[in-house]
Structures are given as structure tokens and as C-alpha cells.
PDB file of N, CA and C in Angstrom:
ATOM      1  N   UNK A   1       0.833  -1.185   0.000  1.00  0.00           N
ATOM      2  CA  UNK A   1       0.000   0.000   0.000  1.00  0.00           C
ATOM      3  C   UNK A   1       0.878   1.250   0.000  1.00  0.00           C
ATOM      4  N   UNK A   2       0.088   2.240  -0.655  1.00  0.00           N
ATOM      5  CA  UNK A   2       1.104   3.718  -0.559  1.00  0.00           C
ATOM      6  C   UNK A   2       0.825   4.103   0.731  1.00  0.00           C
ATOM      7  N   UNK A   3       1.704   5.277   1.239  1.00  0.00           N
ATOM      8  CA  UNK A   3       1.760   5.690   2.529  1.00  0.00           C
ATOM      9  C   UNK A   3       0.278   6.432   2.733  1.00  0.00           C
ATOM     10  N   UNK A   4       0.103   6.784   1.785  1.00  0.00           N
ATOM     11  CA  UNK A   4      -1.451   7.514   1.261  1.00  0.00           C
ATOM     12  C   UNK A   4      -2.095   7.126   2.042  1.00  0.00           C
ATOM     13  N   UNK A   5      -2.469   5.516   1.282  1.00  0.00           N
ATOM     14  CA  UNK A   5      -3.452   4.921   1.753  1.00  0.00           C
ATOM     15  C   UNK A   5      -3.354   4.042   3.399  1.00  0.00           C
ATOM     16  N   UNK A   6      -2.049   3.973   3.825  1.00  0.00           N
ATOM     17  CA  UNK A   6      -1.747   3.788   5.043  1.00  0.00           C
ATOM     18  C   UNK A   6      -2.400   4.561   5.978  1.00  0.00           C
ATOM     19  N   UNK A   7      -1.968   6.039   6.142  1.00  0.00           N
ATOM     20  CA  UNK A   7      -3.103   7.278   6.768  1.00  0.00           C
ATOM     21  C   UNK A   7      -4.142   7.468   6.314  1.00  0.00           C
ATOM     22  N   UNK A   8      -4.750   7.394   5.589  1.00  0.00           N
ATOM     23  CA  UNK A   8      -6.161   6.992   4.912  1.00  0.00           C
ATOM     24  C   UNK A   8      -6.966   5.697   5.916  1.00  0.00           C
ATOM     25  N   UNK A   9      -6.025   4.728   6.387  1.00  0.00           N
ATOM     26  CA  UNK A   9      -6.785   3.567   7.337  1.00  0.00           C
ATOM     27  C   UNK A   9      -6.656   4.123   8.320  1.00  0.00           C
ATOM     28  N   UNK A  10      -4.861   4.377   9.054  1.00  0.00           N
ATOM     29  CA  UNK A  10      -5.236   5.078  10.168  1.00  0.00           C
ATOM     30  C   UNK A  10      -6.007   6.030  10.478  1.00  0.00           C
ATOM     31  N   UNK A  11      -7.130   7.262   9.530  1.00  0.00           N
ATOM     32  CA  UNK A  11      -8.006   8.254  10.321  1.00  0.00           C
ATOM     33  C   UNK A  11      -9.374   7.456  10.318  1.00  0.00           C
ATOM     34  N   UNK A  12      -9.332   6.464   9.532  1.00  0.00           N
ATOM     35  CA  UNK A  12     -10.744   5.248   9.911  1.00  0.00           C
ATOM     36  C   UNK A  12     -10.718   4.765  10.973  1.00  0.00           C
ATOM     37  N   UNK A  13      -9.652   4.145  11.413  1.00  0.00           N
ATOM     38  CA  UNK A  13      -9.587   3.742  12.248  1.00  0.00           C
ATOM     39  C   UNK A  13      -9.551   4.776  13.983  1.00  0.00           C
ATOM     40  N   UNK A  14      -9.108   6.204  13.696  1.00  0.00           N
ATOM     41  CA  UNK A  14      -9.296   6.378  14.318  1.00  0.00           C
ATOM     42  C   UNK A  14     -10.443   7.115  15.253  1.00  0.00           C
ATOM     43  N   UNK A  15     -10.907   7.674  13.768  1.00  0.00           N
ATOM     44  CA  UNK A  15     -12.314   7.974  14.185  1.00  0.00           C
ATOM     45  C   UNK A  15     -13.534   7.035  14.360  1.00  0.00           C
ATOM     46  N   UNK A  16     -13.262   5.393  14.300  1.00  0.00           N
ATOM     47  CA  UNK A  16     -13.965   4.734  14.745  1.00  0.00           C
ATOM     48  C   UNK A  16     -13.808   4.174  15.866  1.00  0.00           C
ATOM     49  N   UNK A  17     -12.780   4.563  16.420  1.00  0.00           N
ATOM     50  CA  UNK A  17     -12.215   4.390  18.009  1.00  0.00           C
ATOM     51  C   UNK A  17     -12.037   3.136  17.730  1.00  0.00           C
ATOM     52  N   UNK A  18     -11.200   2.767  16.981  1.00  0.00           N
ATOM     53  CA  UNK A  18     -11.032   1.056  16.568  1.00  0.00           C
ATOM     54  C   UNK A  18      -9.397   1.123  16.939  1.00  0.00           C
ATOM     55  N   UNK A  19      -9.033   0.634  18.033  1.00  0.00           N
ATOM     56  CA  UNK A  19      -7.522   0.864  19.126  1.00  0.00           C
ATOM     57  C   UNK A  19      -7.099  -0.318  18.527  1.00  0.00           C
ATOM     58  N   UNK A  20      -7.406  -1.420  18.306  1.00  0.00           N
ATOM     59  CA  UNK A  20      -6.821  -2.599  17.704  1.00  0.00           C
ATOM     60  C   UNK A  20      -6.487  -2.485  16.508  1.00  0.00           C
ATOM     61  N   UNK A  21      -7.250  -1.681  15.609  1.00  0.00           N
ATOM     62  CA  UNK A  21      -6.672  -1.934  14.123  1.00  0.00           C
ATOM     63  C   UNK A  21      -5.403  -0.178  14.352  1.00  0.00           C
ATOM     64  N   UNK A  22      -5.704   0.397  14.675  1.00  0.00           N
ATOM     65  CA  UNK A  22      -5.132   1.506  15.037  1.00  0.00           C
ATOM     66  C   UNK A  22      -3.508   0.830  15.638  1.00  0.00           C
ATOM     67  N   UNK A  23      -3.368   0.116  16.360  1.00  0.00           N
ATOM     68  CA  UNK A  23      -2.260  -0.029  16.867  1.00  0.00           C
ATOM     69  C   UNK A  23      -1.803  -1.316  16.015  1.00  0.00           C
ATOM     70  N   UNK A  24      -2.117  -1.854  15.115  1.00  0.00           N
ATOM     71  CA  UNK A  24      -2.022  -3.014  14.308  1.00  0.00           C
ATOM     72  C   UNK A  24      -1.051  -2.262  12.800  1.00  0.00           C
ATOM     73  N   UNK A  25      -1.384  -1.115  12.321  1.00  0.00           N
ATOM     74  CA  UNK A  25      -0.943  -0.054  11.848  1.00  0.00           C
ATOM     75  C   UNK A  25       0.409   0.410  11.861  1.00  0.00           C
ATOM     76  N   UNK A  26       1.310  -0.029  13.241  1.00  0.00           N
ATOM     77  CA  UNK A  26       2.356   0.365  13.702  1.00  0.00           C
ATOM     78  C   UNK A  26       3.177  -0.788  13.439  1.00  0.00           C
ATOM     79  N   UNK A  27       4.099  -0.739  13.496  1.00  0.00           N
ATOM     80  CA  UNK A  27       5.627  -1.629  13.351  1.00  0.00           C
ATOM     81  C   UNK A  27       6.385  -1.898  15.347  1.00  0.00           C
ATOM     82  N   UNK A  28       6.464  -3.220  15.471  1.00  0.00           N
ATOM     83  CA  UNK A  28       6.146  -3.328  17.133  1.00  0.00           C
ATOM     84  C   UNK A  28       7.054  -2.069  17.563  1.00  0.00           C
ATOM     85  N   UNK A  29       8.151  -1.813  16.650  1.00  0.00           N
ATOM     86  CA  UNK A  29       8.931  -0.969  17.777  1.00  0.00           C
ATOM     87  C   UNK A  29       8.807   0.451  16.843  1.00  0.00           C
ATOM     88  N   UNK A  30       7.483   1.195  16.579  1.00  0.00           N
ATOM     89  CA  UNK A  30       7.439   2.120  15.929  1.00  0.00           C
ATOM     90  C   UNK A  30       7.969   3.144  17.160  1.00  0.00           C
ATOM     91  N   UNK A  31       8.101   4.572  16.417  1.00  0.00           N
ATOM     92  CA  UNK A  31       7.789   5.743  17.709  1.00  0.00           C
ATOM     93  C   UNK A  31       6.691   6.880  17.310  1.00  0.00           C
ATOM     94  N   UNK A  32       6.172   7.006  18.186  1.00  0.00           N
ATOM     95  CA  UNK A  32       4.836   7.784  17.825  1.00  0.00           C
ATOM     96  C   UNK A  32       5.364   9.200  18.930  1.00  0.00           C
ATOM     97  N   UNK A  33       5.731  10.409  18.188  1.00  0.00           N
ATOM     98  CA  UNK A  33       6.161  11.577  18.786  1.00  0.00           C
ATOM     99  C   UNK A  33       5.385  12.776  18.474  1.00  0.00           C
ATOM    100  N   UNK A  34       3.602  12.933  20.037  1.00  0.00           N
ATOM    101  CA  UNK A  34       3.280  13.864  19.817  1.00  0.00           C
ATOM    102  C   UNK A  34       3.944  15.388  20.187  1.00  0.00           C
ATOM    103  N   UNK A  35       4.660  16.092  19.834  1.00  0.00           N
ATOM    104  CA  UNK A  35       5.706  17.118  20.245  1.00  0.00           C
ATOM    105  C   UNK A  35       4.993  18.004  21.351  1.00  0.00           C
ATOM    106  N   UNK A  36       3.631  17.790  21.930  1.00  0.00           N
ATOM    107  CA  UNK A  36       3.507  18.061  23.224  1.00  0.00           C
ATOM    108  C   UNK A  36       3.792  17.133  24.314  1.00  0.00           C
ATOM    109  N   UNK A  37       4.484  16.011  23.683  1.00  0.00           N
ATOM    110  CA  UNK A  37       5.032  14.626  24.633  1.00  0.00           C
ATOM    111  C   UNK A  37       6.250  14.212  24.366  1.00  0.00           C
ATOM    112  N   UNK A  38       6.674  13.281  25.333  1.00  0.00           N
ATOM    113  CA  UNK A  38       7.853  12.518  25.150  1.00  0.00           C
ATOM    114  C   UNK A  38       7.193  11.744  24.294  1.00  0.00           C
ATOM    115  N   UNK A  39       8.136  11.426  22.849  1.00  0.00           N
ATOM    116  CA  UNK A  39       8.073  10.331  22.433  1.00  0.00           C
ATOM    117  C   UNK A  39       7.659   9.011  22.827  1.00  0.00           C
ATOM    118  N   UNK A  40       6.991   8.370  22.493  1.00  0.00           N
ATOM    119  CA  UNK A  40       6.373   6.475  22.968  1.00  0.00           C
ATOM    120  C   UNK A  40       6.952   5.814  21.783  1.00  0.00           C
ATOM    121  N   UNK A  41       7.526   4.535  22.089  1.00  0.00           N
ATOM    122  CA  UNK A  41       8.603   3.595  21.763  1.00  0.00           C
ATOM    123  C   UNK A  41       7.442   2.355  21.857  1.00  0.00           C
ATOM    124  N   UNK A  42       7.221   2.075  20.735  1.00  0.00           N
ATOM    125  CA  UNK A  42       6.835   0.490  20.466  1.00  0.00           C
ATOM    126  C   UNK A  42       5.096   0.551  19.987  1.00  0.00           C
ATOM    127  N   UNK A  43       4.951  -0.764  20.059  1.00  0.00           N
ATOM    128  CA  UNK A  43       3.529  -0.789  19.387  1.00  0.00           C
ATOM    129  C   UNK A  43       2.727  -0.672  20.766  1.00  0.00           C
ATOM    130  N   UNK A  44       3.359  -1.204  21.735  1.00  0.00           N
ATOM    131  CA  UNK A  44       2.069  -1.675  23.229  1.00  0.00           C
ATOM    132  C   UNK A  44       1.925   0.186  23.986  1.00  0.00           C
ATOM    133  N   UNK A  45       3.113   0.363  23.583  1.00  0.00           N
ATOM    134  CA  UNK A  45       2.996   1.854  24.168  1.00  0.00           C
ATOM    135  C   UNK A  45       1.736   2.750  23.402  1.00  0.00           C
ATOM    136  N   UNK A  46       1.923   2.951  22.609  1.00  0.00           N
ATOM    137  CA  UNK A  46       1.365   3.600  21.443  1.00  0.00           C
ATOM    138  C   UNK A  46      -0.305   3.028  21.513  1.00  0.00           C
ATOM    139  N   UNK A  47      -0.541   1.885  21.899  1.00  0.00           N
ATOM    140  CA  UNK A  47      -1.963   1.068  21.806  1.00  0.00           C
ATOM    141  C   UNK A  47      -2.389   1.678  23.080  1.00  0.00           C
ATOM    142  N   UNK A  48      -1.369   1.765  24.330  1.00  0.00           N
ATOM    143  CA  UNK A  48      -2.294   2.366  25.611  1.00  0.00           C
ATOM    144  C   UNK A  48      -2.215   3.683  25.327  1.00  0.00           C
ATOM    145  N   UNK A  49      -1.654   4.605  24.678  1.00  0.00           N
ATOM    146  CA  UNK A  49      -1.846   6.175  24.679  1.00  0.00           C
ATOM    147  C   UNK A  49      -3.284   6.543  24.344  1.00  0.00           C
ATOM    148  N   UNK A  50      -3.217   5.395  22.931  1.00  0.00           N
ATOM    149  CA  UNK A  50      -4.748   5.789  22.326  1.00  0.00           C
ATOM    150  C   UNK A  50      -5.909   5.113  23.268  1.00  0.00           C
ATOM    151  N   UNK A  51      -6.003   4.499  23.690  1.00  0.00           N
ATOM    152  CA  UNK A  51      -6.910   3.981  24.793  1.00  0.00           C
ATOM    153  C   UNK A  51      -7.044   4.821  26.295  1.00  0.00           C
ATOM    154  N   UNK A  52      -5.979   5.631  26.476  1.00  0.00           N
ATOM    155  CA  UNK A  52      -6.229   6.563  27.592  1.00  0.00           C
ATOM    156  C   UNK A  52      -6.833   7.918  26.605  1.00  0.00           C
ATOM    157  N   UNK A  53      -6.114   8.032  25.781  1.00  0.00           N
ATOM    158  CA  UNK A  53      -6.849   9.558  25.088  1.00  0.00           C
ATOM    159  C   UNK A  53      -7.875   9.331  24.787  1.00  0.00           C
ATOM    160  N   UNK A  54      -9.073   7.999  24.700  1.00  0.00           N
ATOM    161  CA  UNK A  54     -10.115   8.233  23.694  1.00  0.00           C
ATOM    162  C   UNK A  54     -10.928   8.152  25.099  1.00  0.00           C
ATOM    163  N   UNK A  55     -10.689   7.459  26.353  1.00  0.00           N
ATOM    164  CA  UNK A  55     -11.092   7.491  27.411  1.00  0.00           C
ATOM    165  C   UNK A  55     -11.417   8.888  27.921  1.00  0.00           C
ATOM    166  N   UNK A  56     -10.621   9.577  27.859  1.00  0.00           N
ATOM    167  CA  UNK A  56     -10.838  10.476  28.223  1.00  0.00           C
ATOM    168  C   UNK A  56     -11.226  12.200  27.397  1.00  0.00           C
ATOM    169  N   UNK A  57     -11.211  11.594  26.161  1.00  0.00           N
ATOM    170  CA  UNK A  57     -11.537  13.157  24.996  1.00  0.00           C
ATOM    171  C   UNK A  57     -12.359  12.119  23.834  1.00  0.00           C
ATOM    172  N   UNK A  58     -13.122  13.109  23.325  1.00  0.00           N
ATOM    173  CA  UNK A  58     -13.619  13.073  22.281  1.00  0.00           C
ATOM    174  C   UNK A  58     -13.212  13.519  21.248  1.00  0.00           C
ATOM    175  N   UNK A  59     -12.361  12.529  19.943  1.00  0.00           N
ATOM    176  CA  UNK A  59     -11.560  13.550  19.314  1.00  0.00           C
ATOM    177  C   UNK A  59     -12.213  12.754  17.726  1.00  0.00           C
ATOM    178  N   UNK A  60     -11.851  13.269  16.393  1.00  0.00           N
ATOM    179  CA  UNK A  60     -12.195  12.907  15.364  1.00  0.00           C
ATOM    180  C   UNK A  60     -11.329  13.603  14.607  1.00  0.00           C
ATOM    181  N   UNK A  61     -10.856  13.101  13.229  1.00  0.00           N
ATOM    182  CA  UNK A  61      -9.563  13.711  12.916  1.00  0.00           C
ATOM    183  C   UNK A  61     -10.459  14.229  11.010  1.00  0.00           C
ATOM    184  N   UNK A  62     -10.738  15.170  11.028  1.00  0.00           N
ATOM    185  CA  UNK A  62     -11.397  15.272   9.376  1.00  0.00           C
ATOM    186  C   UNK A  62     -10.323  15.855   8.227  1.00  0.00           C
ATOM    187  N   UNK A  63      -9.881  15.182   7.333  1.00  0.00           N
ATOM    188  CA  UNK A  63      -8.799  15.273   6.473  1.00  0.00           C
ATOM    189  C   UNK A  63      -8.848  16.611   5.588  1.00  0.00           C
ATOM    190  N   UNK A  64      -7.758  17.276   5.630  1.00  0.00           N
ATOM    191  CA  UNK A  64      -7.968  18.295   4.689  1.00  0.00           C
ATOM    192  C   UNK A  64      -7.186  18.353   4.043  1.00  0.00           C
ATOM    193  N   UNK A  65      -5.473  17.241   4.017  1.00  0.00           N
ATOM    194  CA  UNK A  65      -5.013  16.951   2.675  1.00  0.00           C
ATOM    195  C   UNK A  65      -3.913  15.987   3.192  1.00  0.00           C
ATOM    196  N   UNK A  66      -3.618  15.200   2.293  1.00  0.00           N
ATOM    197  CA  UNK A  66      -2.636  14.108   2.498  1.00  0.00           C
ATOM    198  C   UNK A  66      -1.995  13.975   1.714  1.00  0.00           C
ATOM    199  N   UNK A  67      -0.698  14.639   1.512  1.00  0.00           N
ATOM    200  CA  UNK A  67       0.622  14.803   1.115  1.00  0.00           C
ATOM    201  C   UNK A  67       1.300  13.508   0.980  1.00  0.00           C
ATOM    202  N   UNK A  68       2.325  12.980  -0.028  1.00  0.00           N
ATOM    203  CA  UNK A  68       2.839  11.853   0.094  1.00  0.00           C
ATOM    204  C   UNK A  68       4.170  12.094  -1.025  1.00  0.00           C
ATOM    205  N   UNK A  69       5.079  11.888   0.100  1.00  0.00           N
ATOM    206  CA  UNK A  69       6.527  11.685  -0.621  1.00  0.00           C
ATOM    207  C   UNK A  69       7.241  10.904  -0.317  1.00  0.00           C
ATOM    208  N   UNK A  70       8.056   9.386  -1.521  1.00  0.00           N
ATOM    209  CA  UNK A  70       8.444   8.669  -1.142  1.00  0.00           C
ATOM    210  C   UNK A  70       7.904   7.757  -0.221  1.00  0.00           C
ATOM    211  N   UNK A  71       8.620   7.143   0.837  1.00  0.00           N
ATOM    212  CA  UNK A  71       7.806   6.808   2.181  1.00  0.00           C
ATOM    213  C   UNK A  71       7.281   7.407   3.365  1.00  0.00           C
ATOM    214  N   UNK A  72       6.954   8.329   2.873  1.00  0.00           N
ATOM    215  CA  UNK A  72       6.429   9.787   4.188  1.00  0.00           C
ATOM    216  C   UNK A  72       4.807  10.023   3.405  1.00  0.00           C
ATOM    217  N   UNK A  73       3.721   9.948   4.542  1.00  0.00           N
ATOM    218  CA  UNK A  73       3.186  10.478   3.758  1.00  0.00           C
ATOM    219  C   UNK A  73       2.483  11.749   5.310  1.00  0.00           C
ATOM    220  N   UNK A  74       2.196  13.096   4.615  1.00  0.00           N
ATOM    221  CA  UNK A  74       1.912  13.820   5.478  1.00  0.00           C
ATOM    222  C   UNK A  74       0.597  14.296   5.481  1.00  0.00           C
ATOM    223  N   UNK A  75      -0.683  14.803   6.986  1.00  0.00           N
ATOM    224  CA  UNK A  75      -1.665  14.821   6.912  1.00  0.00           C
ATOM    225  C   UNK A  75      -1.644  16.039   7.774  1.00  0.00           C
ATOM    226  N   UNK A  76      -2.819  16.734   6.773  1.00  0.00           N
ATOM    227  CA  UNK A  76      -3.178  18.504   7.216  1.00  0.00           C
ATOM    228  C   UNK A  76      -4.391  17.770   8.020  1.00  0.00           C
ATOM    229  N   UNK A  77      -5.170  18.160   8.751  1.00  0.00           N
ATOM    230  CA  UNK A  77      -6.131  17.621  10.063  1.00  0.00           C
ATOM    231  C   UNK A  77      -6.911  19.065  10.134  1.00  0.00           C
ATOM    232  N   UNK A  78      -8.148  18.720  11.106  1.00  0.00           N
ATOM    233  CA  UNK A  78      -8.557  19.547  11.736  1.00  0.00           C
ATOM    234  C   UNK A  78      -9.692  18.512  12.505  1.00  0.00           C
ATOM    235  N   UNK A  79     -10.455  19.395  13.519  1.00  0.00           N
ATOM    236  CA  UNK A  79     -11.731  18.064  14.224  1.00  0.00           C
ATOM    237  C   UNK A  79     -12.797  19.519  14.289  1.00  0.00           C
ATOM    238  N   UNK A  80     -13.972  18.966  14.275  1.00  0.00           N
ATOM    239  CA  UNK A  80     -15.275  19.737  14.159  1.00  0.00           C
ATOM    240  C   UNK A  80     -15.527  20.763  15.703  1.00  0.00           C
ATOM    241  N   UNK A  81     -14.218  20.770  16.405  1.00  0.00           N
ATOM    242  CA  UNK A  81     -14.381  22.101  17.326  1.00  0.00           C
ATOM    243  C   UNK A  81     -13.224  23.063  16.645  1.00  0.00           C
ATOM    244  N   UNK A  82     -12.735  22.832  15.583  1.00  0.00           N
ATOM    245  CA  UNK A  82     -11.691  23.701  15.417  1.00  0.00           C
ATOM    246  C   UNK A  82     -10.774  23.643  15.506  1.00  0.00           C
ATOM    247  N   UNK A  83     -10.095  22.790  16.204  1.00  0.00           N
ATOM    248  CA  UNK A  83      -8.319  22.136  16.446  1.00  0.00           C
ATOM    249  C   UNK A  83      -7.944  21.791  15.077  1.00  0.00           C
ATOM    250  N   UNK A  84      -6.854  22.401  14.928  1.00  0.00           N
ATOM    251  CA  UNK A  84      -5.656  21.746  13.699  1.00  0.00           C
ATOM    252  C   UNK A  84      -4.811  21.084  13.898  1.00  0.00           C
ATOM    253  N   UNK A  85      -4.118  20.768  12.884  1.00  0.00           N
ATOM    254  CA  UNK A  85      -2.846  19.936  12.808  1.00  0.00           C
ATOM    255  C   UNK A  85      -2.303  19.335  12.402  1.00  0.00           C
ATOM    256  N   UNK A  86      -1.177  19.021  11.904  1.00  0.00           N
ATOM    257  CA  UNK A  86      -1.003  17.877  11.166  1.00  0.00           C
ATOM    258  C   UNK A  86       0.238  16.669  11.539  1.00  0.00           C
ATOM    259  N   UNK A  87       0.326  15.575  11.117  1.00  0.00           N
ATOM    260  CA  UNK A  87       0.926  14.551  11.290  1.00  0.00           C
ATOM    261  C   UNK A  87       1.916  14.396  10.560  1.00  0.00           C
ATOM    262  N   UNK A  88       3.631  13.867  10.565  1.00  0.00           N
ATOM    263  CA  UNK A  88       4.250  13.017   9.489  1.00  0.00           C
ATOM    264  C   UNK A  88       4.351  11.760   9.820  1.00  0.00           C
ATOM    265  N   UNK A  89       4.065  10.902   8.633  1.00  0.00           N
ATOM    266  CA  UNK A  89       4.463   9.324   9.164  1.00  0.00           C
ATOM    267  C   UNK A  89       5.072   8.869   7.899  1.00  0.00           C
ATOM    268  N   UNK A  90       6.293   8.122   8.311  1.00  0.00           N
ATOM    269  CA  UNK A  90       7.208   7.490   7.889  1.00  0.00           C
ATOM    270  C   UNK A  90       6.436   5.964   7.319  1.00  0.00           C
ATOM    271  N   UNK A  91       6.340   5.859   6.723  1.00  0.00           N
ATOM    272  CA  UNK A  91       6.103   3.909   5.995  1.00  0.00           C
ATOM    273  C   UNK A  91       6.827   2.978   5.854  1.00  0.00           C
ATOM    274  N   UNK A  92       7.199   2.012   6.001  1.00  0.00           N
ATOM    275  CA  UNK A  92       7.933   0.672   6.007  1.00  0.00           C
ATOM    276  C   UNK A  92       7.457  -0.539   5.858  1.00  0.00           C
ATOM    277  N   UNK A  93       7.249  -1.252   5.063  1.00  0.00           N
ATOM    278  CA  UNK A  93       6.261  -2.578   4.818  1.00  0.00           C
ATOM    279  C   UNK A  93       5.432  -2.229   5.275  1.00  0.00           C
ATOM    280  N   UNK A  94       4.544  -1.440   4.840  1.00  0.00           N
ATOM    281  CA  UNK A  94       2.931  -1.373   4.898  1.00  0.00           C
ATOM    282  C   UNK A  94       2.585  -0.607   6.340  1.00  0.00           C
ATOM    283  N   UNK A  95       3.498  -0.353   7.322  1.00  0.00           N
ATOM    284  CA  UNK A  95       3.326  -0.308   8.643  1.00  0.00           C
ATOM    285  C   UNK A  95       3.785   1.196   9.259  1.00  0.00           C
ATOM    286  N   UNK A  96       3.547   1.797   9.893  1.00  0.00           N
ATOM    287  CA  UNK A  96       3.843   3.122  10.294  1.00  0.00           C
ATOM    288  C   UNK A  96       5.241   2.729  11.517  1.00  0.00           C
ATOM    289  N   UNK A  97       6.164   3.599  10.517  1.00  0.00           N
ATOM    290  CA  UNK A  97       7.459   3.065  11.503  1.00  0.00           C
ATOM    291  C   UNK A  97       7.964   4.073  12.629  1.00  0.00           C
ATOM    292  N   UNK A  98       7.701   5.418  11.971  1.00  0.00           N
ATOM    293  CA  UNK A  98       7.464   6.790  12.952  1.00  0.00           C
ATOM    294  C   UNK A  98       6.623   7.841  12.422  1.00  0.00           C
ATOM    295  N   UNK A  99       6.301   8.322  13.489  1.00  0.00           N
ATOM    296  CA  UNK A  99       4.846   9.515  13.673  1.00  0.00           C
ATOM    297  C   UNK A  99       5.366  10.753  14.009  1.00  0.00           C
ATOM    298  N   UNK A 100       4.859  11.904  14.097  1.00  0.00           N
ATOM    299  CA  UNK A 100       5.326  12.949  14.536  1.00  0.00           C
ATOM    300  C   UNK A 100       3.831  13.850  14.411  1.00  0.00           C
ATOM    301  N   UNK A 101       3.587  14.569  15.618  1.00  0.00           N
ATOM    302  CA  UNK A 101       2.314  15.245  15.355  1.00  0.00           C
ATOM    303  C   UNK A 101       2.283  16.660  16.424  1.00  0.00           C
ATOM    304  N   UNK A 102       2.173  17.756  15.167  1.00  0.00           N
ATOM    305  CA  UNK A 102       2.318  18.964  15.748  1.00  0.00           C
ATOM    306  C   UNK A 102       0.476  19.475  15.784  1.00  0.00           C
ATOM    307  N   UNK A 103      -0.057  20.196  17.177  1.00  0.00           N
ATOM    308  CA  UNK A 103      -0.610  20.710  17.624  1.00  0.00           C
ATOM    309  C   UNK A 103      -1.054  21.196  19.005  1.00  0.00           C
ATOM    310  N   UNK A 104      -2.211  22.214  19.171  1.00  0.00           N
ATOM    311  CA  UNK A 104      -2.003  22.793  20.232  1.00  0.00           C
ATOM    312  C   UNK A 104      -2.990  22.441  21.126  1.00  0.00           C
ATOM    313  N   UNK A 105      -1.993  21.631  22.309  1.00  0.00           N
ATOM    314  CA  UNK A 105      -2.519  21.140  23.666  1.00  0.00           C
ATOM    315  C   UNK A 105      -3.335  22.029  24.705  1.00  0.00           C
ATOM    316  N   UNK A 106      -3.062  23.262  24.681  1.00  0.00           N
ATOM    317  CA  UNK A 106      -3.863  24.374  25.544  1.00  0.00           C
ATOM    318  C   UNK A 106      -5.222  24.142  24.971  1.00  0.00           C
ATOM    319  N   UNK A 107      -5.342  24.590  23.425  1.00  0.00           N
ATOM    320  CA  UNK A 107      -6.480  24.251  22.490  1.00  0.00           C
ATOM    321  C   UNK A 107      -6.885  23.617  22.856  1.00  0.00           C
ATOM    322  N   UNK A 108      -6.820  21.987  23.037  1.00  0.00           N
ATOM    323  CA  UNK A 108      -7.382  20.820  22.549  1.00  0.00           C
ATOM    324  C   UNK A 108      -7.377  20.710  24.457  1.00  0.00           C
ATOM    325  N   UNK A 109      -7.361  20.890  25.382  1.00  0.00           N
ATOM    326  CA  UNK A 109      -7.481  21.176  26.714  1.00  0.00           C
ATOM    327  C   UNK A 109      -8.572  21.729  27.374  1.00  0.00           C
ATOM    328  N   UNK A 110      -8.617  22.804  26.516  1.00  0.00           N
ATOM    329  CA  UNK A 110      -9.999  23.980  26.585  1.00  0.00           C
ATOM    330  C   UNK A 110     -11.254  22.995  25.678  1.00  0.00           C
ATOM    331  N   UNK A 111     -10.829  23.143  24.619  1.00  0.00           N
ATOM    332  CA  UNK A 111     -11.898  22.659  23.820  1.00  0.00           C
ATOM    333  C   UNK A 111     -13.110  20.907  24.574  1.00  0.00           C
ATOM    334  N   UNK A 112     -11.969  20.188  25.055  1.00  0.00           N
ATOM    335  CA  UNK A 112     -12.481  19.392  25.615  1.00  0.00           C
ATOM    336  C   UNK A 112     -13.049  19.096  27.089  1.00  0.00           C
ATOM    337  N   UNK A 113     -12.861  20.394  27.519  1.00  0.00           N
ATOM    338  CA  UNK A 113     -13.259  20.763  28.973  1.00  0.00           C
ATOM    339  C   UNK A 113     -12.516  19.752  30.079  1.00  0.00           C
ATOM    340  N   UNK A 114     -11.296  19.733  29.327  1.00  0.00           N
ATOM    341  CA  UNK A 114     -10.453  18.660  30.434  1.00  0.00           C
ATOM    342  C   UNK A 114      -9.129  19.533  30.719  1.00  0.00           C
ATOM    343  N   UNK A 115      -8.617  19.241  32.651  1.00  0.00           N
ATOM    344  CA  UNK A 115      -8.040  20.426  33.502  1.00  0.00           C
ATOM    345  C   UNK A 115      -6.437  20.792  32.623  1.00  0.00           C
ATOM    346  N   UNK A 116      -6.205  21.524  32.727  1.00  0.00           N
ATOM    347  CA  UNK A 116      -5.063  22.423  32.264  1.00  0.00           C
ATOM    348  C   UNK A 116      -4.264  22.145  33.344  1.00  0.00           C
ATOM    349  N   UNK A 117      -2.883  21.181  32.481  1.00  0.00           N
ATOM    350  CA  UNK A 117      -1.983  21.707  33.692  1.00  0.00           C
ATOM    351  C   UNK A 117      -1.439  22.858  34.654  1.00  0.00           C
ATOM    352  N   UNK A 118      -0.786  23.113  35.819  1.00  0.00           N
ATOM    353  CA  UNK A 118      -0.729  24.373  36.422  1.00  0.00           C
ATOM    354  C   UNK A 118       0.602  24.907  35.577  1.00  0.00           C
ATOM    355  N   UNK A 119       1.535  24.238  35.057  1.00  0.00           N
ATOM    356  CA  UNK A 119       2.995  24.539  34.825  1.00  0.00           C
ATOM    357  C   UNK A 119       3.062  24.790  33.568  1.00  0.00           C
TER     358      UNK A 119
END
């Protein structure tokens, strides 16, 4: 599959809150680096992030363009309160080998009526 269509499954998957095919997606020792976080190392890591975030936010990712070069393919985002953002992911046999995802945590804090750190 092109990397295209790689992020093309992962926003199905993630807007169907489907954590199994979502973390099935990854390569066991991918790294998934949201740059408001430390980096997460592996597939089991990466499977509980998304299972605590969906626990606790309501999020949906609606595509507004998916870029693809080589084995990178990159995704412009936004979700129906207004949050942006976008993702790079790296491809490797079919599998997402690293992630990288820039947006804003204050935003997406407020928006979801969940507490703001003090620091």
C-alpha cells in the first residue's frame, strides 16, 4: 500500500475508536512523537496512549489533505471544534514506523473541557 493509503486507514480507524486496528498499523517498535510529549517507543505503548486519550476526549480527525513523498506520507487535520494539525508518518512494509504530530494542547485542553496543567 502507498503511505497515502496507510493514513487513509489510520483516520478510519481512528475515528472509529477502533484501538486494535489503530495499533495493528504500527511496526512493534514504531515511535509515535506527539511534540507536546515525550516520544512512545513500540507498538504496546502507542496502543495504551490511544486507549487513555479516547477514554478520556472526544476527538475525530477530518482530512484536509494528504501529502505523500516517497515513504512519508503527510496529513493537514482539523476536528469539528476547530483544532488543527497535522501529522508526518514514515512507511515501512505497509506499517507506520514513525509519527510525529504537531498541535495545540492548551487548544485541545480547553476545547475538551479537560483540567489544564498548572505549569
Amino acid at each position: 500500500m502507498k503511505p497515502k493509503e496507510i493514513v487513509e486507514k489510520w483516520v478510519a480507524a481512528f475515528n472509529a475508536i477502533d484501538i486494535d486496528v489503530l495499533a495493528d498499523l504500527y511496526h512493534d517498535d514504531a515511535i509515535n512523537h506527539q511534540v507536546v510529549a515525550d516520544p512512545l517507543v513500540g507498538k504496546s505503548a502507542i496502543k495504551k496512549m490511544f486507549s487513555e486519550e479516547f477514554a478520556h476526549a472526544k476527538m475525530v480527525c477530518i482530512i484536509e489533505n494528504i501529502f505523500e513523498d516517497g515513504d512519508w506520507a503527510i496529513l493537514e487535520w482539523r476536528d469539528p471544534l476547530g483544532l488543527r494539525g497535522c501529522g508526518f508518518f514514515h512507511i515501512t512494509d505497509d506499517k507506520i514506523k514513525f509519527q510525529r504530530g504537531y498541535w495545540d494542547k492548551l487548544s485541545f485542553l480547553r476545547q475538551q473541557g479537560l483540567p489544564i496543567p498548572e505549569r
